[in-house]
N, C-alpha and C. Protein backbone atom coordinates (compact mmCIF):
# COMPACT_ATOMS: atom_id res chain seq x y z
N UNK A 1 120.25 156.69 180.55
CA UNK A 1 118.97 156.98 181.12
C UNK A 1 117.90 157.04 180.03
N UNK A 2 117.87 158.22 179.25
CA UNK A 2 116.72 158.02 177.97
C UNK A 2 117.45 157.30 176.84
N UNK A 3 118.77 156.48 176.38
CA UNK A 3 119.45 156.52 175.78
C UNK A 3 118.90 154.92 175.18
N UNK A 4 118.43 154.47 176.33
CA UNK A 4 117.89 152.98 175.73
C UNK A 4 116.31 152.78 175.72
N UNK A 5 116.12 152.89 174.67
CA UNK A 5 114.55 152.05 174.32
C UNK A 5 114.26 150.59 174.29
N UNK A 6 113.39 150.10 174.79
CA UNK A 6 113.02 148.77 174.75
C UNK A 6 112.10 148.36 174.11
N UNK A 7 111.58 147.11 173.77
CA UNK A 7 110.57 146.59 172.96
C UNK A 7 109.13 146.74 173.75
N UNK A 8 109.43 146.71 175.45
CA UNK A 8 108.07 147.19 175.88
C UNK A 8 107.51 148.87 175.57
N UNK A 9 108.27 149.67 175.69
CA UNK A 9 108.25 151.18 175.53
C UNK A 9 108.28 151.15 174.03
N UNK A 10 108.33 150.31 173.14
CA UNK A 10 107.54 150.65 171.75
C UNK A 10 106.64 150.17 171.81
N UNK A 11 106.33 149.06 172.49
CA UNK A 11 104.97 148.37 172.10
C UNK A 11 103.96 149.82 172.98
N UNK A 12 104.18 150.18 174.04
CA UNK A 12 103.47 151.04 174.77
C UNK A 12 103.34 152.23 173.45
N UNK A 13 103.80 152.83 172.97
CA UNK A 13 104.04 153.86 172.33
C UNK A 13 102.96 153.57 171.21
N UNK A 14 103.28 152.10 170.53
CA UNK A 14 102.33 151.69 169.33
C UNK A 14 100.78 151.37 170.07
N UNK A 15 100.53 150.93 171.26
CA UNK A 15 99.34 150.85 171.55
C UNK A 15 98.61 152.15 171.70
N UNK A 16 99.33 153.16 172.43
CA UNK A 16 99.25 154.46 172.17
C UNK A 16 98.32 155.28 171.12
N UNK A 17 99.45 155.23 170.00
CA UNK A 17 98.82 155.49 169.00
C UNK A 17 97.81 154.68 167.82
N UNK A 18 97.43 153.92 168.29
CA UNK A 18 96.52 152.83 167.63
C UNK A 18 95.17 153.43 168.56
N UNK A 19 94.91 153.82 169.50
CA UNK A 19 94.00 154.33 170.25
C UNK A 19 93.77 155.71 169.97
N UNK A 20 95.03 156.42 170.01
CA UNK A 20 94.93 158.07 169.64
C UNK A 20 94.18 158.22 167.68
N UNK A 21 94.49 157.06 167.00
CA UNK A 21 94.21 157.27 166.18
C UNK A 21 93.45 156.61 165.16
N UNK A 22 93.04 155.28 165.43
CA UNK A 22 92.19 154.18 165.32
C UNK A 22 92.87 153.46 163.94
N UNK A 23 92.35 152.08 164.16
CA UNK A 23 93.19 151.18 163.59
C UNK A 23 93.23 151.64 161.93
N UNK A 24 92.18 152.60 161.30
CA UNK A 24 91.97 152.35 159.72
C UNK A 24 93.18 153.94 159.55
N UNK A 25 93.73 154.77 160.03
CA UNK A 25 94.58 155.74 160.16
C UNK A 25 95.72 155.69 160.24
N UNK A 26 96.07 154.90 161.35
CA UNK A 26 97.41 154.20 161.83
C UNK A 26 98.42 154.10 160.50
N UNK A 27 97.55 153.10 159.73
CA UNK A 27 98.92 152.55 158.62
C UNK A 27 99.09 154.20 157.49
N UNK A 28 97.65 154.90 157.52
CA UNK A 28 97.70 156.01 156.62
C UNK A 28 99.29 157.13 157.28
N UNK A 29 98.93 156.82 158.59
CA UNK A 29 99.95 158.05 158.92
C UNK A 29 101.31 157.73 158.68
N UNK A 30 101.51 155.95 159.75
CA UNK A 30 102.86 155.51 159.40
C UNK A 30 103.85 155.76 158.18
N UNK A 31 102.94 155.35 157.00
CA UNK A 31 102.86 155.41 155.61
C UNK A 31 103.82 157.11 155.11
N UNK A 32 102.91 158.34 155.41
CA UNK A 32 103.31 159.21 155.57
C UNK A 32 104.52 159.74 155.90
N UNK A 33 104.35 159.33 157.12
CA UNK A 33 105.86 159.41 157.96
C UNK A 33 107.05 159.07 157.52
N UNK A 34 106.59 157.90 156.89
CA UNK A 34 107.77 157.27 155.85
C UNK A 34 108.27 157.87 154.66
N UNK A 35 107.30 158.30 154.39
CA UNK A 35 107.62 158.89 152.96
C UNK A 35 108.14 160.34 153.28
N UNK A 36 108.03 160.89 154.09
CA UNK A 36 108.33 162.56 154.90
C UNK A 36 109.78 162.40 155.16
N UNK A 37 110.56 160.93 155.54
CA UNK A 37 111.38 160.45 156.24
C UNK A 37 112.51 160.31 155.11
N UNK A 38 112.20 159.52 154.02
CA UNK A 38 112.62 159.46 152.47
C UNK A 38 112.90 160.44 152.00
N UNK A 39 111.79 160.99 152.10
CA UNK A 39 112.15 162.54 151.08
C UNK A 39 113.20 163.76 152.30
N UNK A 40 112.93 163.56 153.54
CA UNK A 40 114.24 164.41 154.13
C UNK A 40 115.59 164.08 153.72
N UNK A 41 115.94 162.61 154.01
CA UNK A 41 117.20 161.94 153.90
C UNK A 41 117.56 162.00 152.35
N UNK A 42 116.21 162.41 151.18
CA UNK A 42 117.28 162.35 149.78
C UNK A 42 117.88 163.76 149.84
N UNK A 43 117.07 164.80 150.69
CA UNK A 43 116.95 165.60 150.70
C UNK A 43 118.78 166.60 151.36
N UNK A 44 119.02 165.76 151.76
CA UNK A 44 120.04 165.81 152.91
C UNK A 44 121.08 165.80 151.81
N UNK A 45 121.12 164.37 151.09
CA UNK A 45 122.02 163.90 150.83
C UNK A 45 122.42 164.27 149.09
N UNK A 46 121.53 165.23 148.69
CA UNK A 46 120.87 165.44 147.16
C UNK A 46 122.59 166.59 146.81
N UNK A 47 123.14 166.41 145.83
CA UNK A 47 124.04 167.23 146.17
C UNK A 47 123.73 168.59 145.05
N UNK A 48 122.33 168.70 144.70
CA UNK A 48 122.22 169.45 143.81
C UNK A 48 122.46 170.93 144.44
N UNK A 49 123.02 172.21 143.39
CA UNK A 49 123.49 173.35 143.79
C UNK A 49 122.22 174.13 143.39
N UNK A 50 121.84 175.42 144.06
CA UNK A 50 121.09 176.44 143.80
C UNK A 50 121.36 177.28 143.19
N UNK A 51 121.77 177.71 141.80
CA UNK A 51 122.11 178.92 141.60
C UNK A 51 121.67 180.17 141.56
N UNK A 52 122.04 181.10 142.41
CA UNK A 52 121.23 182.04 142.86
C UNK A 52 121.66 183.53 141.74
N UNK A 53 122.87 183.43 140.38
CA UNK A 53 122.91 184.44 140.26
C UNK A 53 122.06 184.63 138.83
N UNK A 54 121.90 185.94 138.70
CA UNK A 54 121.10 186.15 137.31
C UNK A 54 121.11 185.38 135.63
N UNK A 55 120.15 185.01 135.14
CA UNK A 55 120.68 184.48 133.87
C UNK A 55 121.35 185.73 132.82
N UNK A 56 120.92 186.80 132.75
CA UNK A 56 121.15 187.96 132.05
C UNK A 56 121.72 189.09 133.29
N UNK A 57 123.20 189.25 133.64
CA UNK A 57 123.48 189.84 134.62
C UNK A 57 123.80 191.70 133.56
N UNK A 58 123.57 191.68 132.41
CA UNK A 58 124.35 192.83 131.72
C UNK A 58 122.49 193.69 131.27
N UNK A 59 121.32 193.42 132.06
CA UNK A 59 120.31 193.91 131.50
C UNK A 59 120.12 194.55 133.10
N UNK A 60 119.78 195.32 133.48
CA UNK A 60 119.83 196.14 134.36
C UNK A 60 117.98 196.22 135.19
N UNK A 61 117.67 196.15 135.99
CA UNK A 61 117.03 195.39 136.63
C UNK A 61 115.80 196.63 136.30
N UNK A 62 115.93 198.02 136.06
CA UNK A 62 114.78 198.75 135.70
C UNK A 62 114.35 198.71 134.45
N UNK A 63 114.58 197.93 133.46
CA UNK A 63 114.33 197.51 131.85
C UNK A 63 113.70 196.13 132.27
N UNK A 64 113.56 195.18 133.34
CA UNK A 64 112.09 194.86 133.42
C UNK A 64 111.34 194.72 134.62
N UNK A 65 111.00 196.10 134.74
CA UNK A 65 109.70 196.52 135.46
C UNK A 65 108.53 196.22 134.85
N UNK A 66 108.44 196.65 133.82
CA UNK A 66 107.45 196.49 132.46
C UNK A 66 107.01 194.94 133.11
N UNK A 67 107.60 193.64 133.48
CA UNK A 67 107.57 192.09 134.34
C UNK A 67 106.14 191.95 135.45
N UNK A 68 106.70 192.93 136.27
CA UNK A 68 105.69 192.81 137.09
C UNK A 68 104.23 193.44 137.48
N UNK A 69 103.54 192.56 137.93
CA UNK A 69 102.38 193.30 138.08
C UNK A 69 102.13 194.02 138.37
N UNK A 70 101.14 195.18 138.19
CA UNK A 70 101.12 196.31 139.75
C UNK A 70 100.40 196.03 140.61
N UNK A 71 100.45 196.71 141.38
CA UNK A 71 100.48 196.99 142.93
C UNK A 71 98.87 197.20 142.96
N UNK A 72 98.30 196.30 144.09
CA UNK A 72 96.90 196.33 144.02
C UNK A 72 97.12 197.70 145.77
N UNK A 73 97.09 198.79 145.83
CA UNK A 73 97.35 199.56 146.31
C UNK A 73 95.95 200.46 147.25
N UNK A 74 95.74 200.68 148.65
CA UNK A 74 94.28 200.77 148.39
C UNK A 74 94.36 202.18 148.60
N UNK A 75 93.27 203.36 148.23
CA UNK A 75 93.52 204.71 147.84
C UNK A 75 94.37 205.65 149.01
N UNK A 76 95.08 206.48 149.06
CA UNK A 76 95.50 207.10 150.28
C UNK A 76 94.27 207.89 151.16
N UNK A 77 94.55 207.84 152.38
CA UNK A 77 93.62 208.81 152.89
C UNK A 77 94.47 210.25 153.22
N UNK A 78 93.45 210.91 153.29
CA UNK A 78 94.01 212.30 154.03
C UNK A 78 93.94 211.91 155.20
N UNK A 79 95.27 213.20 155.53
CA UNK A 79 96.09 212.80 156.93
C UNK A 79 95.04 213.57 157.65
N UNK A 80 94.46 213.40 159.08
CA UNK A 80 93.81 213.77 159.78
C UNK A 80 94.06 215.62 160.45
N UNK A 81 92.73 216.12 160.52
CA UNK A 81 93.87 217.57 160.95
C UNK A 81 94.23 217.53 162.09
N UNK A 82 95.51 218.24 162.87
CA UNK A 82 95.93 217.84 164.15
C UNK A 82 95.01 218.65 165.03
N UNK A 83 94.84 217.91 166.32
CA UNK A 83 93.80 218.65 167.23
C UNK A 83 94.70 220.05 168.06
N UNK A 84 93.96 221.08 168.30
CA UNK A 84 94.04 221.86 169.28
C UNK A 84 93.69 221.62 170.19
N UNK A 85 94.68 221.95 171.28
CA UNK A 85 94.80 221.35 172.48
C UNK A 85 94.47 222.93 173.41
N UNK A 86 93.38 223.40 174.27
CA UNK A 86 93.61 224.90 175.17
C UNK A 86 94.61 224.77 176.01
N UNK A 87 95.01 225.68 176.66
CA UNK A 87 96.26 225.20 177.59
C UNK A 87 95.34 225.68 179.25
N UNK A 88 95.47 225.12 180.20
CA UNK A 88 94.20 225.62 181.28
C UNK A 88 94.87 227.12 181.72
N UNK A 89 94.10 227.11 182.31
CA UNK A 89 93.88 228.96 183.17
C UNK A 89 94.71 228.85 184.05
N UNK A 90 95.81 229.39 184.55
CA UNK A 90 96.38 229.31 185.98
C UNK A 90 95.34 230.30 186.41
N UNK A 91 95.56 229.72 188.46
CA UNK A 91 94.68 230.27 189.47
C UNK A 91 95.39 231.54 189.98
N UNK A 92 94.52 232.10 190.13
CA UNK A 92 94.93 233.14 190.95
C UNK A 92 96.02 233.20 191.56
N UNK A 93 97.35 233.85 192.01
CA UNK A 93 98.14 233.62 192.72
C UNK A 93 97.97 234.49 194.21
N UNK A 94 97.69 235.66 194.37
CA UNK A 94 97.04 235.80 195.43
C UNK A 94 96.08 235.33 196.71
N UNK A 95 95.00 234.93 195.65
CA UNK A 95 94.02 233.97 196.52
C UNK A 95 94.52 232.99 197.43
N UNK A 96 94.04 232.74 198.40
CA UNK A 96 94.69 231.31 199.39
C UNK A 96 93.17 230.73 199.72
N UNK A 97 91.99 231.87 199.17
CA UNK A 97 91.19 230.59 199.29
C UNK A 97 90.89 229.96 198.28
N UNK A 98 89.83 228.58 198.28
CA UNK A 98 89.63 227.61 197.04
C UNK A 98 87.83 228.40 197.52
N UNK A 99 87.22 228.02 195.83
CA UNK A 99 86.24 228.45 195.65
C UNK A 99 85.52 228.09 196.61
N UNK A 100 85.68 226.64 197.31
CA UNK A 100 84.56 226.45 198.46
C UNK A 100 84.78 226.80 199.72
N UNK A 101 85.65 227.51 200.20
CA UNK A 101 86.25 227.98 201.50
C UNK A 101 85.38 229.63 201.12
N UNK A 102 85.36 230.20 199.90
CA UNK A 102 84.78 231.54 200.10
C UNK A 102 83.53 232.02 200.45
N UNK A 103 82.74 230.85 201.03
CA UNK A 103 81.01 231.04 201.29
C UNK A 103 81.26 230.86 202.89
């Protein structure tokens, strides 16, 4: 079903983008693409290793602090004071009337 492409469904695809992107672009992007395409596949195939462990593993990692920059840090604020909260009035427990029933 999507498995076969044809020469009309590229040509559609290339007219496509010759419109989406006008004729003086086209070869700039293709171009691109190609080279994006190159550099994945050496990329793939590159068998170079990462070595991730220390060059000096016997120097202990707080002897160089002194290395890095400091800390562009911005001043602390004071912590806000916490609010008081009143707690409300309970009503009367007697009463059964409400203030506007007593007139």
């Amino acid at each position: 079903m999507f498995g076969s492409i044809g020469p009309q469904e590229i040509l559609i695809v290339l007219v496509i983008a010759l419109v989406v992107l006008g004729p003086k672009k086209l070869p700039e992007m293709a171009r691109s693409l190609g080279k994006g395409v190159k550099e994945f596949k050496e990329g793939i195939n590159d068998d170079d290793t990462v070595d991730v462990t220390a060059d000096e593993e016997d120097e202990p990692v707080s002897a160089r602090v002194h290395e890095l920059p400091p800390a562009d840090l911005p001043p602390a604020a004071e912590a806000p004071e916490p609010a008081v909260v009143a707690e409300p009035k309970a009503a009367p427990a007697s009463s059964d009337k409400t203030p506007a029933d007593a007139s």
